[in-house]
PDB file of N, CA and C in Angstrom:
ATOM      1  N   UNK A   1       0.846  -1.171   0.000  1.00  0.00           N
ATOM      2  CA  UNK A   1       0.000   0.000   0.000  1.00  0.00           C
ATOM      3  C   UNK A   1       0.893   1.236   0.000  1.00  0.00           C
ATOM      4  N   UNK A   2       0.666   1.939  -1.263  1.00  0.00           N
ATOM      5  CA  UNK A   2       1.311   3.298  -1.327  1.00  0.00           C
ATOM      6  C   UNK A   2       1.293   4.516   0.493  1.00  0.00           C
ATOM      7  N   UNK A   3       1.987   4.995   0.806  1.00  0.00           N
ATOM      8  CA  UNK A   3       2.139   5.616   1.642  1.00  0.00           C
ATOM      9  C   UNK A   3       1.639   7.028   1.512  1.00  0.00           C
ATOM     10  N   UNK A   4       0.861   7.661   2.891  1.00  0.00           N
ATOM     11  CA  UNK A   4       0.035   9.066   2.516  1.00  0.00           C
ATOM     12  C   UNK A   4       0.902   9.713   1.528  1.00  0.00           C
ATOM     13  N   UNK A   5       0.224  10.190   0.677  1.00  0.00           N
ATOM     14  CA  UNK A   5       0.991  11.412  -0.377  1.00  0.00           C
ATOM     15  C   UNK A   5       1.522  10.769  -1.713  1.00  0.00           C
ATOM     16  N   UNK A   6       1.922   9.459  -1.475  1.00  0.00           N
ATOM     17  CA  UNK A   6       2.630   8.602  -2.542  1.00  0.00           C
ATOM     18  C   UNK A   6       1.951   8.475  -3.708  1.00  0.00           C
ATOM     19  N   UNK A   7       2.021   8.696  -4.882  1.00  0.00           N
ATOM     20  CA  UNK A   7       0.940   8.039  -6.091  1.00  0.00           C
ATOM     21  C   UNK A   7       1.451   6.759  -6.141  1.00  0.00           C
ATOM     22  N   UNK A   8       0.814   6.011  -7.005  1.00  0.00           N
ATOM     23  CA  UNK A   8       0.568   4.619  -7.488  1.00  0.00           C
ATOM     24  C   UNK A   8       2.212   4.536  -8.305  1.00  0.00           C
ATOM     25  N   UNK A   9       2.112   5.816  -9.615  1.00  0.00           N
ATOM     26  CA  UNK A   9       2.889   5.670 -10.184  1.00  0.00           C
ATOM     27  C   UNK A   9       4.455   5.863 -10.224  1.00  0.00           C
ATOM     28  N   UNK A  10       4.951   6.638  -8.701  1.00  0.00           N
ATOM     29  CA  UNK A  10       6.094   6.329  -7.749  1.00  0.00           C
ATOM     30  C   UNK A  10       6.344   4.887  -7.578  1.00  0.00           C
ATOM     31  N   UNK A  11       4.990   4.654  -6.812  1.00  0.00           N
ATOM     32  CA  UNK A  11       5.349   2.761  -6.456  1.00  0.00           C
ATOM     33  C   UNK A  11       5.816   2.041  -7.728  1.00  0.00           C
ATOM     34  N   UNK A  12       5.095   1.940  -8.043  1.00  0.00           N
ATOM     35  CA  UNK A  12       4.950   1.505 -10.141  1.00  0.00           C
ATOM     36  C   UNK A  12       6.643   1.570 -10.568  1.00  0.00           C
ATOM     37  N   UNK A  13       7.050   2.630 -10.279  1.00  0.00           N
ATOM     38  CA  UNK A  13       8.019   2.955 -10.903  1.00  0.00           C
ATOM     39  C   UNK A  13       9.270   1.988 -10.264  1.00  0.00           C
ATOM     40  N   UNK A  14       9.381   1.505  -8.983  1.00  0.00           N
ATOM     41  CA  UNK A  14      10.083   1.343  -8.462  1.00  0.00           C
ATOM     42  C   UNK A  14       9.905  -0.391  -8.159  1.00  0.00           C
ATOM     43  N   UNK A  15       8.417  -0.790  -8.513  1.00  0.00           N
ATOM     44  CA  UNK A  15       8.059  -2.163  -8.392  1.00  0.00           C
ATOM     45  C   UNK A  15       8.240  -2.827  -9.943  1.00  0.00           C
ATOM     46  N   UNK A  16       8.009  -2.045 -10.844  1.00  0.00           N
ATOM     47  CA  UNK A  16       7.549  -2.823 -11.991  1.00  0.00           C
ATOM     48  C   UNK A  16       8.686  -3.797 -12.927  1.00  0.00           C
ATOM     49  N   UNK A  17      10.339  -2.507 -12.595  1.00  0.00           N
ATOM     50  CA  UNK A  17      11.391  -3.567 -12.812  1.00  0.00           C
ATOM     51  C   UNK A  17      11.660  -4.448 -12.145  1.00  0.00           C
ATOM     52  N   UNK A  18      11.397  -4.619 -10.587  1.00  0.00           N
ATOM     53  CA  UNK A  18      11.624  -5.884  -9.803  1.00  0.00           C
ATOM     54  C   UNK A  18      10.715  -7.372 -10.933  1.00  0.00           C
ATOM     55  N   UNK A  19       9.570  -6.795 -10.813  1.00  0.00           N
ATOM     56  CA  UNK A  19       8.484  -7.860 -11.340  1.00  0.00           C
ATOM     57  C   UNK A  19       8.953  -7.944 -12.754  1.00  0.00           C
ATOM     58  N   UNK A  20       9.751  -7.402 -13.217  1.00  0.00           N
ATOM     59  CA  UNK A  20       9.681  -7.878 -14.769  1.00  0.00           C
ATOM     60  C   UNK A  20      11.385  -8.830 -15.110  1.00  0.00           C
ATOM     61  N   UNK A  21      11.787  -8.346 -13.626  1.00  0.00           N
ATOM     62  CA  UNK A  21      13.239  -9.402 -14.013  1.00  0.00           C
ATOM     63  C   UNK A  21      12.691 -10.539 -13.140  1.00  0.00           C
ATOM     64  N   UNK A  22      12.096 -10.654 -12.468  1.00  0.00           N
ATOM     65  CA  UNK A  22      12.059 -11.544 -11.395  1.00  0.00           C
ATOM     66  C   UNK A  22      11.069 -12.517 -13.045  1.00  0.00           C
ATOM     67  N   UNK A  23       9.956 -12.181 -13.596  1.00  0.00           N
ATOM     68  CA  UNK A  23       9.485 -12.774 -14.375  1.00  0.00           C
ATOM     69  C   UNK A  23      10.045 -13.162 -15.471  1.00  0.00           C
ATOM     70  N   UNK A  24      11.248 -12.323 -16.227  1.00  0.00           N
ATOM     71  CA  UNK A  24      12.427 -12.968 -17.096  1.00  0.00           C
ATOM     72  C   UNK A  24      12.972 -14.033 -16.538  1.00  0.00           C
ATOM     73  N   UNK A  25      13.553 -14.155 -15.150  1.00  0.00           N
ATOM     74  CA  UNK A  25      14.090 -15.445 -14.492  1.00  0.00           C
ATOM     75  C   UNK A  25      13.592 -16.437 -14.375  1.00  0.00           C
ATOM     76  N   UNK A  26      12.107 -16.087 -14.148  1.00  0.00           N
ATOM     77  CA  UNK A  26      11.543 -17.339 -13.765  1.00  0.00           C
ATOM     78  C   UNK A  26      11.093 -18.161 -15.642  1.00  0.00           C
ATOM     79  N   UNK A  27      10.804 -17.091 -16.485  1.00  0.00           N
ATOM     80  CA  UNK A  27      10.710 -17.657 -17.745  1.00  0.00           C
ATOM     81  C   UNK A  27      12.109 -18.562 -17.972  1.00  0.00           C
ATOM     82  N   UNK A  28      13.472 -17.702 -18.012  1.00  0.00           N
ATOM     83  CA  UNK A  28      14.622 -18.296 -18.112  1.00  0.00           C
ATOM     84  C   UNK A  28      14.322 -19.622 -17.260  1.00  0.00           C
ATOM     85  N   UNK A  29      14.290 -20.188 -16.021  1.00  0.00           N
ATOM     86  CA  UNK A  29      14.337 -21.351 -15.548  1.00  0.00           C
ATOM     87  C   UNK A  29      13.131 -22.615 -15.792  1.00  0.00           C
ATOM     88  N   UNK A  30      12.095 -21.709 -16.174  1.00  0.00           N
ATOM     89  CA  UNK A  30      11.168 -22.616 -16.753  1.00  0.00           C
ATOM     90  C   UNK A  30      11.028 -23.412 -17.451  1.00  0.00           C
ATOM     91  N   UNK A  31      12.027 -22.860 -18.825  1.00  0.00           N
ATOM     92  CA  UNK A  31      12.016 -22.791 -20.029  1.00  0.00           C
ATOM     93  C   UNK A  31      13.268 -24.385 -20.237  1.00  0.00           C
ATOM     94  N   UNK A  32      14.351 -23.853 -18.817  1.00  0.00           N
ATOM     95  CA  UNK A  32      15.237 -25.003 -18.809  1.00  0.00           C
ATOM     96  C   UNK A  32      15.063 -26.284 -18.161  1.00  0.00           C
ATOM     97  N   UNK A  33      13.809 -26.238 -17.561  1.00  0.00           N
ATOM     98  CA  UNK A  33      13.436 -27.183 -16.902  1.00  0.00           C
ATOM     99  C   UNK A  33      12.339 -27.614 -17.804  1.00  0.00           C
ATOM    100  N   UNK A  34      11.812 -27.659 -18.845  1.00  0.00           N
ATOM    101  CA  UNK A  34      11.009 -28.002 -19.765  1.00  0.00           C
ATOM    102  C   UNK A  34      12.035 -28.360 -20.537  1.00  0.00           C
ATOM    103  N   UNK A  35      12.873 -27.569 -20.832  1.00  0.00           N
ATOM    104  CA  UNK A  35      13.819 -28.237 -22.615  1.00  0.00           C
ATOM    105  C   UNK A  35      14.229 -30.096 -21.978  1.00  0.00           C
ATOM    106  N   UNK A  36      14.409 -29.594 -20.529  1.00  0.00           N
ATOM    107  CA  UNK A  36      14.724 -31.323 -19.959  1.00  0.00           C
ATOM    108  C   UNK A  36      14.251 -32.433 -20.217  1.00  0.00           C
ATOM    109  N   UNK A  37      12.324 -32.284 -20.732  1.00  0.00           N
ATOM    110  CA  UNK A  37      11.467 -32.861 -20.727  1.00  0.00           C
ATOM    111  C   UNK A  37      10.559 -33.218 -21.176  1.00  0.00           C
ATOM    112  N   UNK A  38      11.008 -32.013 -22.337  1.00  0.00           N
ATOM    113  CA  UNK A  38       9.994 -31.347 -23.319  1.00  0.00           C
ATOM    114  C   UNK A  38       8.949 -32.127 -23.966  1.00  0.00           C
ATOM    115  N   UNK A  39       9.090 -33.782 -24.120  1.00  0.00           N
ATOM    116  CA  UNK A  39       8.372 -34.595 -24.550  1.00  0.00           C
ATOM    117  C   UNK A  39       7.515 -35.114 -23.778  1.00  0.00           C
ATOM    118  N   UNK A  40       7.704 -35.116 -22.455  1.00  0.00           N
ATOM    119  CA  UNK A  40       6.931 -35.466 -21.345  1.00  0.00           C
ATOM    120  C   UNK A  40       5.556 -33.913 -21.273  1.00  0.00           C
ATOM    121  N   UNK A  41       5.990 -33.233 -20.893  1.00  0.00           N
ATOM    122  CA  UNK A  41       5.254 -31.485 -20.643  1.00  0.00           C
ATOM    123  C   UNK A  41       4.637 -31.145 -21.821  1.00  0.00           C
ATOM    124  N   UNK A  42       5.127 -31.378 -23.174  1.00  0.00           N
ATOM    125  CA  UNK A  42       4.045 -30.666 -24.475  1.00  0.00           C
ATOM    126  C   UNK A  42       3.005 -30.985 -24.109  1.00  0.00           C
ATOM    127  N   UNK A  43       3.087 -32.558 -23.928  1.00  0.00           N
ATOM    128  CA  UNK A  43       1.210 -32.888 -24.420  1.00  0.00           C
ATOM    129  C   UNK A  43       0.301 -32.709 -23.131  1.00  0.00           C
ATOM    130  N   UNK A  44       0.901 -32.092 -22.271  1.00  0.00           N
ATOM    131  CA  UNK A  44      -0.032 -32.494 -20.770  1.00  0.00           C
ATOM    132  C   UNK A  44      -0.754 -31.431 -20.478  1.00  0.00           C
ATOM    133  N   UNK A  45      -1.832 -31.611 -20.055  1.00  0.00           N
ATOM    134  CA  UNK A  45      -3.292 -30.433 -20.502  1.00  0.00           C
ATOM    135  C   UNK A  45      -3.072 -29.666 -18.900  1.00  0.00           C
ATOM    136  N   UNK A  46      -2.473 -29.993 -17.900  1.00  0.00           N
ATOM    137  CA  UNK A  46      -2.495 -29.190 -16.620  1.00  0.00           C
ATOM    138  C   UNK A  46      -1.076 -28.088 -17.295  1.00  0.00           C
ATOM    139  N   UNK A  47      -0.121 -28.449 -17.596  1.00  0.00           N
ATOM    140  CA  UNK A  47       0.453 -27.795 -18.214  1.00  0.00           C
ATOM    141  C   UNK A  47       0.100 -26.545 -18.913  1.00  0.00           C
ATOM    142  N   UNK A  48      -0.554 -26.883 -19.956  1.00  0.00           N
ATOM    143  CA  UNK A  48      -1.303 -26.129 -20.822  1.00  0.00           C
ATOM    144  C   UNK A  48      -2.398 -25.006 -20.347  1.00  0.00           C
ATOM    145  N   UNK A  49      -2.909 -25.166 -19.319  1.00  0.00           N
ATOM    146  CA  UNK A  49      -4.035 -24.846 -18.363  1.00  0.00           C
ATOM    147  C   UNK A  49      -2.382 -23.320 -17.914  1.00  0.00           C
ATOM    148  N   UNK A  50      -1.767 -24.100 -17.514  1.00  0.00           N
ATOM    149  CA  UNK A  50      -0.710 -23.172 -16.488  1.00  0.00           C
ATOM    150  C   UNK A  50       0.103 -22.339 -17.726  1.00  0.00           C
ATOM    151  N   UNK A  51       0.183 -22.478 -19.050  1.00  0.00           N
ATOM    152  CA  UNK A  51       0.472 -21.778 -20.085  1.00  0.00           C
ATOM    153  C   UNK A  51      -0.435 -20.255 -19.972  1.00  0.00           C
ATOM    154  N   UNK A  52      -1.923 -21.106 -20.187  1.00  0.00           N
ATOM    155  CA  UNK A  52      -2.563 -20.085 -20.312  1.00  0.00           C
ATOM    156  C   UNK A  52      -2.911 -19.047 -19.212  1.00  0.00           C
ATOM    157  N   UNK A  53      -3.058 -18.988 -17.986  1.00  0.00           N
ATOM    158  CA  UNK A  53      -2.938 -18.584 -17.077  1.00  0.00           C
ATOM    159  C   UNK A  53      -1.665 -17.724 -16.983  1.00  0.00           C
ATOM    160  N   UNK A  54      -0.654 -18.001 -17.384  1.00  0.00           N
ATOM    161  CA  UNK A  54       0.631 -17.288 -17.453  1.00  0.00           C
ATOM    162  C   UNK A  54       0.239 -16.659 -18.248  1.00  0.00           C
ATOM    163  N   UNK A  55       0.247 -16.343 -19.503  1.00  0.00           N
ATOM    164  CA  UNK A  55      -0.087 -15.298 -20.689  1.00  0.00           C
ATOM    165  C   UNK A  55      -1.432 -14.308 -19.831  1.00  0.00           C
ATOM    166  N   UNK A  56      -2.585 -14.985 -19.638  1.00  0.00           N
ATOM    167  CA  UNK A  56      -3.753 -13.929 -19.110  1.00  0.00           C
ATOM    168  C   UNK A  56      -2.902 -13.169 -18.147  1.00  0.00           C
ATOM    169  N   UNK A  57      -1.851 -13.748 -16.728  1.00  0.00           N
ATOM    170  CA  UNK A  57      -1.259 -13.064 -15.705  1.00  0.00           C
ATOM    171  C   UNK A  57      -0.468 -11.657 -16.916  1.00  0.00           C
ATOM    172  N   UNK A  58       0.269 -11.706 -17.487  1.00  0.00           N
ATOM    173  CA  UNK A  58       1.035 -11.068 -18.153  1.00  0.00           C
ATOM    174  C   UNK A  58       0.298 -10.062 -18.707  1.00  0.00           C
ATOM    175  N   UNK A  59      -0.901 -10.393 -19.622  1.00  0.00           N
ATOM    176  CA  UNK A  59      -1.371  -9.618 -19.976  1.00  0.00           C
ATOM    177  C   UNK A  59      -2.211  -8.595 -19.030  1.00  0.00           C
ATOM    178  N   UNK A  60      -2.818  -9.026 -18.054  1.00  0.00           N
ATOM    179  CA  UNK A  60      -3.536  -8.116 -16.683  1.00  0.00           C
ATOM    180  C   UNK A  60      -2.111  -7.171 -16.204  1.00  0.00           C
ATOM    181  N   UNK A  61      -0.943  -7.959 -16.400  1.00  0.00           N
ATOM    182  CA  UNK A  61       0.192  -7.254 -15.986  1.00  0.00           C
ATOM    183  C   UNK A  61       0.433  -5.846 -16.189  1.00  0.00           C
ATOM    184  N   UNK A  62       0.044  -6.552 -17.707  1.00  0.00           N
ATOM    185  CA  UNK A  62       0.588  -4.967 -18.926  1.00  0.00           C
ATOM    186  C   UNK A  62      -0.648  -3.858 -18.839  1.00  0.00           C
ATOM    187  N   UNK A  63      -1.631  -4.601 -18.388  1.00  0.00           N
ATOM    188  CA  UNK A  63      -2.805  -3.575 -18.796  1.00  0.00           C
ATOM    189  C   UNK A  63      -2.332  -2.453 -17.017  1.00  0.00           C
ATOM    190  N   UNK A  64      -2.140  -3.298 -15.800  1.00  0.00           N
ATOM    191  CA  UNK A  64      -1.957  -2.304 -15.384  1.00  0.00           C
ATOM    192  C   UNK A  64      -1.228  -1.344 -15.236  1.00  0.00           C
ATOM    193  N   UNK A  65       0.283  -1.600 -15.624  1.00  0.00           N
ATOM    194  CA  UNK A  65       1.456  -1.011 -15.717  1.00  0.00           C
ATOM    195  C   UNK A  65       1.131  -0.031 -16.809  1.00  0.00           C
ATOM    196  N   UNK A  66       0.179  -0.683 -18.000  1.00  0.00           N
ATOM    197  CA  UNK A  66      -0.178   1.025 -18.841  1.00  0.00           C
ATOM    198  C   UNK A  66      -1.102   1.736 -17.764  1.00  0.00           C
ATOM    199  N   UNK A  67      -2.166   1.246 -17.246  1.00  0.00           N
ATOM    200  CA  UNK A  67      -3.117   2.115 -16.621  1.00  0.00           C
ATOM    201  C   UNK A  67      -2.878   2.761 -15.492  1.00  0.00           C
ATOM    202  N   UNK A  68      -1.609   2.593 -14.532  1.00  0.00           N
ATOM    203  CA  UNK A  68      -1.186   3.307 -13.379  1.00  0.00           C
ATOM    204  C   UNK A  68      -1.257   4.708 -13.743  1.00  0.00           C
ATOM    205  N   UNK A  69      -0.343   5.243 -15.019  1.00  0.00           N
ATOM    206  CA  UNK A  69      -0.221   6.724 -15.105  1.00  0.00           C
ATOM    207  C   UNK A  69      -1.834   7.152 -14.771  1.00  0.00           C
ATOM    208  N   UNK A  70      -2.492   6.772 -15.543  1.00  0.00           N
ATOM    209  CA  UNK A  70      -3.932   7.380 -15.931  1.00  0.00           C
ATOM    210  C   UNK A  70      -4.771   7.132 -14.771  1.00  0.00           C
ATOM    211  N   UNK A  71      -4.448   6.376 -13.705  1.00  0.00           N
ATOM    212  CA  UNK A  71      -5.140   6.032 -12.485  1.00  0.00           C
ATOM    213  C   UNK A  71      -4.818   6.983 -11.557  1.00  0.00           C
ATOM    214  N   UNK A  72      -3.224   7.383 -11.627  1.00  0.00           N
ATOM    215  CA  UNK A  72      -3.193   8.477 -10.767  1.00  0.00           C
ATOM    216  C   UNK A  72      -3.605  10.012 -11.052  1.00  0.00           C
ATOM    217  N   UNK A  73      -3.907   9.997 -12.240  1.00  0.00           N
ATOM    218  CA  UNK A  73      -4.523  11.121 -12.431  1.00  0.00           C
ATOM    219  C   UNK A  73      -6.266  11.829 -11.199  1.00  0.00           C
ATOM    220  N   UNK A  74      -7.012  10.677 -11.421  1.00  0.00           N
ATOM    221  CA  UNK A  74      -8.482  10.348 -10.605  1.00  0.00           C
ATOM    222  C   UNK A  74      -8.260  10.893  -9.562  1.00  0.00           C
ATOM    223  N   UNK A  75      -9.155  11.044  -8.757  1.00  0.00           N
ATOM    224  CA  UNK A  75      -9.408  11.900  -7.594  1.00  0.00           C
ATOM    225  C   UNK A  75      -8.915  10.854  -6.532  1.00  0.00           C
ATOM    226  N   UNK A  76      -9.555   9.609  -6.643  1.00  0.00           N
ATOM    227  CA  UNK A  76      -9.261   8.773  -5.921  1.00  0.00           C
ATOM    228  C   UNK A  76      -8.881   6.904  -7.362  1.00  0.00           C
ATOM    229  N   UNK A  77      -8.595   6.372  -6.381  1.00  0.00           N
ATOM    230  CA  UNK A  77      -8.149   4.919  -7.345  1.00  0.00           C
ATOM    231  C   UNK A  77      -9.558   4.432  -8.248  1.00  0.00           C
ATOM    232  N   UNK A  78      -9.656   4.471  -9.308  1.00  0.00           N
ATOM    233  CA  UNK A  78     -10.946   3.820  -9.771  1.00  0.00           C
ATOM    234  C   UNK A  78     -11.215   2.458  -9.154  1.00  0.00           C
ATOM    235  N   UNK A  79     -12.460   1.991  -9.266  1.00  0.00           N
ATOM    236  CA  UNK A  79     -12.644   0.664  -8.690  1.00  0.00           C
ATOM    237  C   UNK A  79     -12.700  -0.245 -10.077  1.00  0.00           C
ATOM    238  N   UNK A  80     -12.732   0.027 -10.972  1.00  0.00           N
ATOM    239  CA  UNK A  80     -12.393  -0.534 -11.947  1.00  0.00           C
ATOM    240  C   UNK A  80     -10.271  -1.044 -12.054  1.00  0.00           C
ATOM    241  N   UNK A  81      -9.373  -0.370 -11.353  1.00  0.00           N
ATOM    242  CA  UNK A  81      -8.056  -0.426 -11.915  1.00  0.00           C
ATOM    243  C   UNK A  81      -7.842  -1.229 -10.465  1.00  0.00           C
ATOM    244  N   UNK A  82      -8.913  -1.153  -9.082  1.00  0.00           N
ATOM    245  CA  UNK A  82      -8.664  -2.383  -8.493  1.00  0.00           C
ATOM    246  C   UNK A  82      -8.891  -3.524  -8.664  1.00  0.00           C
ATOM    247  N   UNK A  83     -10.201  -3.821  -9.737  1.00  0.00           N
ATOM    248  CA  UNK A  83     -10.366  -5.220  -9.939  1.00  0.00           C
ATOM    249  C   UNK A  83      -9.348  -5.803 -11.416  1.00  0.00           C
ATOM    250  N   UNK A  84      -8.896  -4.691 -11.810  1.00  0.00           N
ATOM    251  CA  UNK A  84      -7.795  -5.059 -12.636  1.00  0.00           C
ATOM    252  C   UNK A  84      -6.866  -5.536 -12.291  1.00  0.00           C
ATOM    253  N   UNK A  85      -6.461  -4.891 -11.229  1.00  0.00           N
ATOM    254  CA  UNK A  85      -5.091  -5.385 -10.270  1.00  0.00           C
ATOM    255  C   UNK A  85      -5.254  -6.468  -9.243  1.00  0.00           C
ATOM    256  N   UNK A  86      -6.127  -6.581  -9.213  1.00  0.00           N
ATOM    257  CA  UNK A  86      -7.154  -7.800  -7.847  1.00  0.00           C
ATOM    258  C   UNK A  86      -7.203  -9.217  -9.068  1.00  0.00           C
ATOM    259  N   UNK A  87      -7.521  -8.993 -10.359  1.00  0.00           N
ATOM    260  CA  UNK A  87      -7.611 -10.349 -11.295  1.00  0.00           C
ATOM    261  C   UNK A  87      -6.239 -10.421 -11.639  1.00  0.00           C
ATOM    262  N   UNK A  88      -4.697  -9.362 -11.772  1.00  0.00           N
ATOM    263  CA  UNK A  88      -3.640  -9.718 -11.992  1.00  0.00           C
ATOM    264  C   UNK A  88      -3.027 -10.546 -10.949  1.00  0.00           C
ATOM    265  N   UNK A  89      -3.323 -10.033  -9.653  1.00  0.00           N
ATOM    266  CA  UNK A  89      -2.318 -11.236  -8.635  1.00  0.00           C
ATOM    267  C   UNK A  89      -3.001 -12.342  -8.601  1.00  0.00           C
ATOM    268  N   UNK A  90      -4.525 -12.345  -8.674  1.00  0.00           N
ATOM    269  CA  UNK A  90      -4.997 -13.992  -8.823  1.00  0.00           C
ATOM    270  C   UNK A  90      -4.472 -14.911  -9.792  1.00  0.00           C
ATOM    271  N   UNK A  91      -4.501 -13.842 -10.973  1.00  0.00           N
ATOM    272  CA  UNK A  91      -3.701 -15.189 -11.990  1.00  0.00           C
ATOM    273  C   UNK A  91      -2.197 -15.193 -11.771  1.00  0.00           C
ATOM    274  N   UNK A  92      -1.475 -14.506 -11.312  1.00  0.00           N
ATOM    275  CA  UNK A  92      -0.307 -15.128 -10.740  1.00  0.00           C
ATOM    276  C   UNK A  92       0.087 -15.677  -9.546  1.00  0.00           C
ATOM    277  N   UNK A  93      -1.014 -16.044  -8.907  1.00  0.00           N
ATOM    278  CA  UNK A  93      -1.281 -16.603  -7.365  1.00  0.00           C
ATOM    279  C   UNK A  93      -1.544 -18.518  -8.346  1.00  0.00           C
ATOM    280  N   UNK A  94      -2.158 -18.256  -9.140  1.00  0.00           N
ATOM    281  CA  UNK A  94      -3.401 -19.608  -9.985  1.00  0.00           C
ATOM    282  C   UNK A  94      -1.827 -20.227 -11.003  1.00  0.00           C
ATOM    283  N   UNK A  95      -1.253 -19.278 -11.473  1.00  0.00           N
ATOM    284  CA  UNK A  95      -0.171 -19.719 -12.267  1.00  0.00           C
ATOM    285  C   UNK A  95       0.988 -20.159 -11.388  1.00  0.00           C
ATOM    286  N   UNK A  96       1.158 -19.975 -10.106  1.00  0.00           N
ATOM    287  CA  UNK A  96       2.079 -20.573  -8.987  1.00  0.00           C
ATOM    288  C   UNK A  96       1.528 -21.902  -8.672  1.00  0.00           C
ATOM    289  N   UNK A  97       0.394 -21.817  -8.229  1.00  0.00           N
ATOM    290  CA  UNK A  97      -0.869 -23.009  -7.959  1.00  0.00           C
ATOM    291  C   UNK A  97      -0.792 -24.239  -9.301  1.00  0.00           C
ATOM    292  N   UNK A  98      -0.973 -23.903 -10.492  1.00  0.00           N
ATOM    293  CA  UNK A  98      -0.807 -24.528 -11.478  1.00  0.00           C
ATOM    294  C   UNK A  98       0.113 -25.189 -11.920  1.00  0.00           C
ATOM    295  N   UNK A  99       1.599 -24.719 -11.407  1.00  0.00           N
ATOM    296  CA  UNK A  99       3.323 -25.291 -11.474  1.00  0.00           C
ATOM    297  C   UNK A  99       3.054 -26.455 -10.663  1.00  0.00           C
ATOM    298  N   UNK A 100       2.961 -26.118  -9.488  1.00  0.00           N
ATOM    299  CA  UNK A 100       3.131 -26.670  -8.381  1.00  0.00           C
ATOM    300  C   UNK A 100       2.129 -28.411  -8.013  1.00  0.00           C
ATOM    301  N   UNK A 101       1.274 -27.990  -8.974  1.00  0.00           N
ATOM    302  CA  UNK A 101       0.239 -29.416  -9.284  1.00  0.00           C
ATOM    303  C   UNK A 101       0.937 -29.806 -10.301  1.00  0.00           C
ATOM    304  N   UNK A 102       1.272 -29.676 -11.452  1.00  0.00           N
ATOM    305  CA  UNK A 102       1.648 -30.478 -12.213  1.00  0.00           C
ATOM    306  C   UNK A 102       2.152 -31.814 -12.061  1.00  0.00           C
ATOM    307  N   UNK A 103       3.358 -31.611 -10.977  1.00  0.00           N
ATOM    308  CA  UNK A 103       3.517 -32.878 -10.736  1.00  0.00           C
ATOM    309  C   UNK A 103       3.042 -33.964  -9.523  1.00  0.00           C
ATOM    310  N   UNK A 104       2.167 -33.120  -8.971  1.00  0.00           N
ATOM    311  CA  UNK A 104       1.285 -34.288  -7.825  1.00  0.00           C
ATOM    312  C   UNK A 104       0.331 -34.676  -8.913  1.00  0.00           C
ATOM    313  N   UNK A 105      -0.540 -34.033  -9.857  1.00  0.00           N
ATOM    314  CA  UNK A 105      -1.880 -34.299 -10.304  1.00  0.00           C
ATOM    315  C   UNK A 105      -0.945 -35.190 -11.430  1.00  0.00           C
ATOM    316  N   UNK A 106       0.213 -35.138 -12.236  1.00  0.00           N
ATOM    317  CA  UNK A 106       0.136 -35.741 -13.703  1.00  0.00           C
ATOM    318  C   UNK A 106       2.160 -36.780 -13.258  1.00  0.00           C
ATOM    319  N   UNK A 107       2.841 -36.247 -12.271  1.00  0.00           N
ATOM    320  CA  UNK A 107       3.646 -37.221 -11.985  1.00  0.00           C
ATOM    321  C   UNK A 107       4.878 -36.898 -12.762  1.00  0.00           C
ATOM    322  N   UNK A 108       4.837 -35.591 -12.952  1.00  0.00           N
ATOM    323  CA  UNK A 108       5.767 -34.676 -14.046  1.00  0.00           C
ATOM    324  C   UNK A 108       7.142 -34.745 -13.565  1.00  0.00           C
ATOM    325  N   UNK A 109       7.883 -34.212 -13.585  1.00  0.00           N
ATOM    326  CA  UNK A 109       8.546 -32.711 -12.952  1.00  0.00           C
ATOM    327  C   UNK A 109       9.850 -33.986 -11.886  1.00  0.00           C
TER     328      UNK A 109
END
């Protein structure tokens, strides 16, 4: 939570490169832990499930990182750019959730 006086787009500014290397890394290690296996992981539909979930996370990502400037403009936070930001950490809460089954539910990993 931004601090009295703070805009969004201070925080933003100072969070958004953490989250975007921390998400290059984790692509980078993903990516090497699949090339391991790659024949096992293509065809497996929990997988696939956790593909897509990653792309929707990313994309809620981008929509808010464009919409911060324009949010701090408002008098107060729209309640629209909280449920934007409220459906981005779910799908990266669901895309953690989704790794992490793969291999209890399909015997992966």
């Amino acid at each position: 939570m931004p601090r009295a006086g703070e805009k969004a787009s201070e925080l933003a500014e100072v969070l958004f490169p953490w989250a975007w290397t921390g998400f290059g890394l984790a692509v980078l290690s993903g990516f090497l832990m699949f090339a391991t296996d790659a024949g096992d992981w293509a065809p497996d539909r929990v997988f696939h499930v956790k593909l897509l979930v990653l792309l929707l996370a990313v994309v809620f990502t981008i929509i808010v990182q464009i919409g911060v400037p324009k949010w701090d403009g408002a008098p107060a936070m729209p309640v629209a750019a909280k449920v934007v930001a409220l459906i981005s950490v779910l799908l990266w809460v669901g895309t953690i959730l989704a790794a992490s089954e793969i291999p209890a539910l399909e015997g992966l990993g």
